[in-house]
C-alpha atoms as a PDB file:
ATOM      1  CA  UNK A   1     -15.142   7.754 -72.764  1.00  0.00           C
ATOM      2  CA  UNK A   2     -14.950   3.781 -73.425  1.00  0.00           C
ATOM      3  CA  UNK A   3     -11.884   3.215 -71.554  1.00  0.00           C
ATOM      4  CA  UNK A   4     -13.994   4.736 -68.706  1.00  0.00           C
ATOM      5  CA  UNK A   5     -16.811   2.238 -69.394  1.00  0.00           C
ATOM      6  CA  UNK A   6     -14.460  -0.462 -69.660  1.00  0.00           C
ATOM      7  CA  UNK A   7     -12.507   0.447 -66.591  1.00  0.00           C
ATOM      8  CA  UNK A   8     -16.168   0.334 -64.784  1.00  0.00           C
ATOM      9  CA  UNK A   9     -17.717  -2.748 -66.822  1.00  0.00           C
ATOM     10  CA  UNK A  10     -14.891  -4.107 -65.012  1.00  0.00           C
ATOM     11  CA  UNK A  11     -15.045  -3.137 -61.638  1.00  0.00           C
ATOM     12  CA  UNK A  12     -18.669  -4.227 -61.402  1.00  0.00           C
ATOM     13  CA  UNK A  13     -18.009  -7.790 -62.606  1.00  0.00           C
ATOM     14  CA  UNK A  14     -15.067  -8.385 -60.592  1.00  0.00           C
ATOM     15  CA  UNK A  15     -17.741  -7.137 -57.522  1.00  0.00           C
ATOM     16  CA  UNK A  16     -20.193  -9.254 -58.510  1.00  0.00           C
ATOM     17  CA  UNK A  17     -17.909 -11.937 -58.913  1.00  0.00           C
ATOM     18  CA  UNK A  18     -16.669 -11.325 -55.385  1.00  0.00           C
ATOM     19  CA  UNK A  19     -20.202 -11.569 -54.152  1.00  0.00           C
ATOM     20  CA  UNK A  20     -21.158 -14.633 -55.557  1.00  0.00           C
ATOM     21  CA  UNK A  21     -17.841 -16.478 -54.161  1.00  0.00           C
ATOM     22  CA  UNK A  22     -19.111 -15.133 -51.059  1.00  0.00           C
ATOM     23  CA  UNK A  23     -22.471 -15.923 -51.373  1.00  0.00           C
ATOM     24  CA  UNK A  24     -21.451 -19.706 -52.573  1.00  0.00           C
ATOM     25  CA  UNK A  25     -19.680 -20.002 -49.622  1.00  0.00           C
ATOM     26  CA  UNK A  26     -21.801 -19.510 -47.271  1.00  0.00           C
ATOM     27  CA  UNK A  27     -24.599 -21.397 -49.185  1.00  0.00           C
ATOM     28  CA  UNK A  28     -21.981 -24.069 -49.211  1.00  0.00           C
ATOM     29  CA  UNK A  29     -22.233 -24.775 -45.151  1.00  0.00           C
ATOM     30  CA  UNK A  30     -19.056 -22.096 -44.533  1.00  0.00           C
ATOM     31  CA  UNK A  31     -21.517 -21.047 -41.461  1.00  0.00           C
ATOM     32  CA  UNK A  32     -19.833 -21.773 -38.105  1.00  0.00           C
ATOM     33  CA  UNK A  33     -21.324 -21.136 -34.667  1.00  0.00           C
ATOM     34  CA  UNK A  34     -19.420 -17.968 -34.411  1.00  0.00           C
ATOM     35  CA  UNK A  35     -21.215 -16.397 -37.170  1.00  0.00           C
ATOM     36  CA  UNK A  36     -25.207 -17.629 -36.715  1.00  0.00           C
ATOM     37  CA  UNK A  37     -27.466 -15.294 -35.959  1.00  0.00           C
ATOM     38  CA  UNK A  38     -28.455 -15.650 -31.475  1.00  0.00           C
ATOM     39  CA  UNK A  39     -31.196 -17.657 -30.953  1.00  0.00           C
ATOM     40  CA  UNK A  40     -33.959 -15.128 -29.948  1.00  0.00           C
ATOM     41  CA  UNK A  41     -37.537 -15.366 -27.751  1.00  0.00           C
ATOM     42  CA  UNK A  42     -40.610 -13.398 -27.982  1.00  0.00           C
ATOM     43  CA  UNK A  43     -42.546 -12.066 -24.608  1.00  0.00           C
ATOM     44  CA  UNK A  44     -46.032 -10.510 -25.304  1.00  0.00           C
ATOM     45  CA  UNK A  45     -47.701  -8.594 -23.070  1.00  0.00           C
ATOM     46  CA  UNK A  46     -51.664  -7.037 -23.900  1.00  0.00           C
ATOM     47  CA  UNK A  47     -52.834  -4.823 -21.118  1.00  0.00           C
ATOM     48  CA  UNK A  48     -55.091  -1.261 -20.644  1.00  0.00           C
ATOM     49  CA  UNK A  49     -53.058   1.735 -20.846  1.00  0.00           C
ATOM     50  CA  UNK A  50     -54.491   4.476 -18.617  1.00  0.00           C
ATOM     51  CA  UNK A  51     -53.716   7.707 -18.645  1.00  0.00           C
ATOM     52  CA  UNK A  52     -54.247   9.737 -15.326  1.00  0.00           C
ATOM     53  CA  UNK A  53     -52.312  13.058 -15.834  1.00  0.00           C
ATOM     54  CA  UNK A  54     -52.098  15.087 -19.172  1.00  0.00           C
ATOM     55  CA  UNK A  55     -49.983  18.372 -19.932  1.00  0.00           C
ATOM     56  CA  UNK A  56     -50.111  20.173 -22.815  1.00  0.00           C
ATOM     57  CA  UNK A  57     -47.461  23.102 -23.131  1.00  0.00           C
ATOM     58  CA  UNK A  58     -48.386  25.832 -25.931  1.00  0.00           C
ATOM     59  CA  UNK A  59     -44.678  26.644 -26.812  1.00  0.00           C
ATOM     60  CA  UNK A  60     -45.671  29.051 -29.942  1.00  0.00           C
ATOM     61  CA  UNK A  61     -48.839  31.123 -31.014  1.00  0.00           C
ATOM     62  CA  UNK A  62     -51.959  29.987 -29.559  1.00  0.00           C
ATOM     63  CA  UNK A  63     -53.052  26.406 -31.223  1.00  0.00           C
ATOM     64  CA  UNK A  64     -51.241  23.623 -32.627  1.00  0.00           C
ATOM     65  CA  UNK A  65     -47.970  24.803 -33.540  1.00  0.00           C
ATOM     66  CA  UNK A  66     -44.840  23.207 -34.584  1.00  0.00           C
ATOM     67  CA  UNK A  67     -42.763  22.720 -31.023  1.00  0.00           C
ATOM     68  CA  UNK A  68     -45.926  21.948 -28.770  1.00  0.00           C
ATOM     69  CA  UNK A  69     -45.833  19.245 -26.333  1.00  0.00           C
ATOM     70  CA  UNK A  70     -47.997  17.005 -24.856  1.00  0.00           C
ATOM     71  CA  UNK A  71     -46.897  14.759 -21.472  1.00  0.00           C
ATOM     72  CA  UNK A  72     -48.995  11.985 -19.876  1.00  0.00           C
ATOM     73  CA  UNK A  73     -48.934   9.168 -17.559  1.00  0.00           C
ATOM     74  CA  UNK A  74     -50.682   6.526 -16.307  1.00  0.00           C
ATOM     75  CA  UNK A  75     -50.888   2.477 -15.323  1.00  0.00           C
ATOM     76  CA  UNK A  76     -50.681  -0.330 -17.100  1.00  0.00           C
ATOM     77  CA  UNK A  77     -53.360  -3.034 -16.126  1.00  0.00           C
ATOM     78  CA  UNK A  78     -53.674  -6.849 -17.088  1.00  0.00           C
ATOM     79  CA  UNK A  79     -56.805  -8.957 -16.040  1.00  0.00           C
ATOM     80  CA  UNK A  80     -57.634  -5.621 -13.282  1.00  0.00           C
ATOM     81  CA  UNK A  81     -54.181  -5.616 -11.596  1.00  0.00           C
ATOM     82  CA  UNK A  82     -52.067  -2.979 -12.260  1.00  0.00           C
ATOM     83  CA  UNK A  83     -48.515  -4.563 -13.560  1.00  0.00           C
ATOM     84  CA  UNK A  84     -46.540  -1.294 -14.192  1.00  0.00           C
ATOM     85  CA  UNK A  85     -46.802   2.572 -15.188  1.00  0.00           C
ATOM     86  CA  UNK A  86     -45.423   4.907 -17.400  1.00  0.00           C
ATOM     87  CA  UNK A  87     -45.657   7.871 -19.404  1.00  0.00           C
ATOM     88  CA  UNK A  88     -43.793  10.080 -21.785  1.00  0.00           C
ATOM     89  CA  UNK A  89     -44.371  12.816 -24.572  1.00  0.00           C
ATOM     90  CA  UNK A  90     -45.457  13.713 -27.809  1.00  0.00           C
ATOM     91  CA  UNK A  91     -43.874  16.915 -29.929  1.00  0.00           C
ATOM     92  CA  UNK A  92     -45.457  18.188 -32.635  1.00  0.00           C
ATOM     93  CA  UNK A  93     -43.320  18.057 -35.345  1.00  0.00           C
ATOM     94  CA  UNK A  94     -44.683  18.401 -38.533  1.00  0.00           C
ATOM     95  CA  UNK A  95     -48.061  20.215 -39.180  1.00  0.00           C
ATOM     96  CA  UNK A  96     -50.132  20.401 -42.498  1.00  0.00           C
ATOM     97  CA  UNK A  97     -53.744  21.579 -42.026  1.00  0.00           C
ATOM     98  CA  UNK A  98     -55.630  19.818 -39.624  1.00  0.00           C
ATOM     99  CA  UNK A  99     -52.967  16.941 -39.555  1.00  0.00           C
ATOM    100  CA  UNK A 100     -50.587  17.187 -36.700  1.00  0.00           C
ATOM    101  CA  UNK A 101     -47.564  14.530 -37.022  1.00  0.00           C
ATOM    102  CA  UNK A 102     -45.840  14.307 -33.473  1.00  0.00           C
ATOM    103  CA  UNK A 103     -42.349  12.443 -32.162  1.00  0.00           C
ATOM    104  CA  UNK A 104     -43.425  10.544 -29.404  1.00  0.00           C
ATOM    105  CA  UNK A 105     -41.268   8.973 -26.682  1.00  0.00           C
ATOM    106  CA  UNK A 106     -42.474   6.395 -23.837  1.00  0.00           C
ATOM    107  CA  UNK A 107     -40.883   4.023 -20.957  1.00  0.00           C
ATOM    108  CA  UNK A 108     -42.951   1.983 -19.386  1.00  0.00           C
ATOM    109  CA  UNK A 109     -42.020   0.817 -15.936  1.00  0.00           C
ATOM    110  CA  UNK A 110     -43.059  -3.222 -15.363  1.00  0.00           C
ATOM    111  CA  UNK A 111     -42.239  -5.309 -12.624  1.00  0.00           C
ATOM    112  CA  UNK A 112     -38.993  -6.821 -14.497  1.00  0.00           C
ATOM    113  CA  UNK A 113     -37.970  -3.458 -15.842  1.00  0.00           C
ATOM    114  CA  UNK A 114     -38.586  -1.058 -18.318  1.00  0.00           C
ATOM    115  CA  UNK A 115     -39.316  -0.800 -22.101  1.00  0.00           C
ATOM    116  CA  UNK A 116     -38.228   2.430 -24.045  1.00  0.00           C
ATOM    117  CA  UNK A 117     -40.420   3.119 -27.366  1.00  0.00           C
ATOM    118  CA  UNK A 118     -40.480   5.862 -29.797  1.00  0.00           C
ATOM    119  CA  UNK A 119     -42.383   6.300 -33.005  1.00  0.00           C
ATOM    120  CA  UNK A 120     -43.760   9.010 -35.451  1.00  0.00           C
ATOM    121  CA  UNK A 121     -47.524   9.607 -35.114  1.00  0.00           C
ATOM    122  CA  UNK A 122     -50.176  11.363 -37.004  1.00  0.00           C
ATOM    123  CA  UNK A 123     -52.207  12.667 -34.388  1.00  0.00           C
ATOM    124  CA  UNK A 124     -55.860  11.283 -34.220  1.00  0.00           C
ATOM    125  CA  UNK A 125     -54.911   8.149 -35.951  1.00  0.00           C
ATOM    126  CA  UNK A 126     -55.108   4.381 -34.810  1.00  0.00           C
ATOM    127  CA  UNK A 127     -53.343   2.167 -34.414  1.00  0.00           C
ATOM    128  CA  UNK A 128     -50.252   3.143 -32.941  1.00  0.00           C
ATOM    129  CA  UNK A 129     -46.966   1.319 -33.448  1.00  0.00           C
ATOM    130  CA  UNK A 130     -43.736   1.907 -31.144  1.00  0.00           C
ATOM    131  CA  UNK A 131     -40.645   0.829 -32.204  1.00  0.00           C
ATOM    132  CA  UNK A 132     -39.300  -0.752 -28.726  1.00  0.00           C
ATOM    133  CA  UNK A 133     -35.329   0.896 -28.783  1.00  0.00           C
ATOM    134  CA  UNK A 134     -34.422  -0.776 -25.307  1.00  0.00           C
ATOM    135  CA  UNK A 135     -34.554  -1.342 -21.901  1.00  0.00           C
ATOM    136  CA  UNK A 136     -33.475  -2.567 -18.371  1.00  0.00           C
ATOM    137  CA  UNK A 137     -33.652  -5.181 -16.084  1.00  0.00           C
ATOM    138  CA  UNK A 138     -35.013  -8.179 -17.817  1.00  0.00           C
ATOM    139  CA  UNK A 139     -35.930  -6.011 -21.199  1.00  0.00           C
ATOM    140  CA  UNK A 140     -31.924  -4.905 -21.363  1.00  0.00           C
ATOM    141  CA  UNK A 141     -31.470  -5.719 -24.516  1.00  0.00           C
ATOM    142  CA  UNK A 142     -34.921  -5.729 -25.795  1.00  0.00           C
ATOM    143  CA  UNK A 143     -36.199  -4.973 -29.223  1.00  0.00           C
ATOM    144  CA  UNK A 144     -40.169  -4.901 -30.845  1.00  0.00           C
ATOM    145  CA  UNK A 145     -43.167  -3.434 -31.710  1.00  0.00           C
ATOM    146  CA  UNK A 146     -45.814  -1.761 -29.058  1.00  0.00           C
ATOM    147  CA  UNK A 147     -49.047  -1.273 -30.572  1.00  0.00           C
ATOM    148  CA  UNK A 148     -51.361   0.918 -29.290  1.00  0.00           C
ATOM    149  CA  UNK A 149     -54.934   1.302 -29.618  1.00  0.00           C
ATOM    150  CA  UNK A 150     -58.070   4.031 -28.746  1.00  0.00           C
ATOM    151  CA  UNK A 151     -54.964   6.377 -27.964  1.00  0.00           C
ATOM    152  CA  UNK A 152     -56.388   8.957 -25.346  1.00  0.00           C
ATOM    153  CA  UNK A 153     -59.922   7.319 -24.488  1.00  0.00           C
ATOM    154  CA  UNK A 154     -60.504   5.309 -21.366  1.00  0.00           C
ATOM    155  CA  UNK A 155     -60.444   1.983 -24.277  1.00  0.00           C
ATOM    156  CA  UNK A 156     -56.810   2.552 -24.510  1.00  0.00           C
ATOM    157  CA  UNK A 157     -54.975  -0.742 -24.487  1.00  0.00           C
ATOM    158  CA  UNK A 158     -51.382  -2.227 -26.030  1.00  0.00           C
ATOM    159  CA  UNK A 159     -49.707  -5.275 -27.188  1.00  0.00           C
ATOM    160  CA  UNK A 160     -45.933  -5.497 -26.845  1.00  0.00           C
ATOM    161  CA  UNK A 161     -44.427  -8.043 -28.731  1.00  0.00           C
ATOM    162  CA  UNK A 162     -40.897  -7.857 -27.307  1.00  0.00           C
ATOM    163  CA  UNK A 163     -37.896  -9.421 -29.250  1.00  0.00           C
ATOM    164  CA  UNK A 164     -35.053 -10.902 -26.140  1.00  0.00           C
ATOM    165  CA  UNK A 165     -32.081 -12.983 -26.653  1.00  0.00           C
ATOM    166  CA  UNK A 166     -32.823 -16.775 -25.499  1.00  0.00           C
ATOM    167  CA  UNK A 167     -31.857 -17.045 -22.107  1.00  0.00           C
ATOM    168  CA  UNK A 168     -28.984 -18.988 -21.522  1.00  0.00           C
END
């Protein structure tokens, strides 16, 4: 049983040891160009989110049910002009009493492209935050948070903070 202790008393140090080499050497100025991180920008939009159609499909017994779905749409307006639409669904995926925890997925079409977002959301609660997974067009390779607020009232609005590589 010591000789196993050893033998792992070992193996951690020389890790450690490994680790702090490495760590010296980059603390050291050992960063080239090749290996900092990309210089990155941040595009925010804030706009009305306004839903026009809503589906729910009942895809168990009667009531919330794990497997329901929920599918809407609508525009997205800045300062009264409408700069995109989009839509997408939530799925009921967890349920616990009155609390009803859905997967939600959304793309929202913009002039410049489109922003993919998906989160986990307790139904009823605000706010909302989207992780942003993508993209096209100008949002290609776009990361973020969406946040949404007043989800499902005519006060629904958002604010995208989208994470884009510098442009070059």
């Amino acid at each position: 049983m010591s000789y196993e202790r050893s033998a792992i008393s070992r193996m951690v140090s020389a890790m450690a040891g490994a680790l702090l080499v490495g760590g010296g050497l980059t603390a050291c100025g050992a960063d080239t160009a090749e290996t900092a991180a990309p210089q990155k920008r941040i595009e925010i939009i804030e706009a009305a989110a306004l839903t026009d159609q809503l589906a729910g499909a009942d895809l168990d017994k009667p009531g919330a049910s794990l497997g329901d779905l929920t599918v809407y749409s609508g525009g997205i307006h800045q300062d009264g002009r409408q700069i995109g639409h989009g839509g997408g669904a939530c799925q009921n995926v967890h349920i616990e009493g009155a609390e009803i925890t859905m997967q939600c997925v959304l793309t929202a079409q913009l002039e410049r492209g489109s922003l993919t977002m998906q989160a986990v959301w307790v139904q009823g609660t605000s706010p909302l935050d989207l992780a942003i997974t993508g993209g096209t067009g100008a949002y290609r390779n776009a990361t973020g948070i969406a946040r949404f607020w007043e989800i499902g009232t005519p006060n629904e609005r958002m604010r995208a903070e989208i994470t884009l590589p510098a442009e070059e």
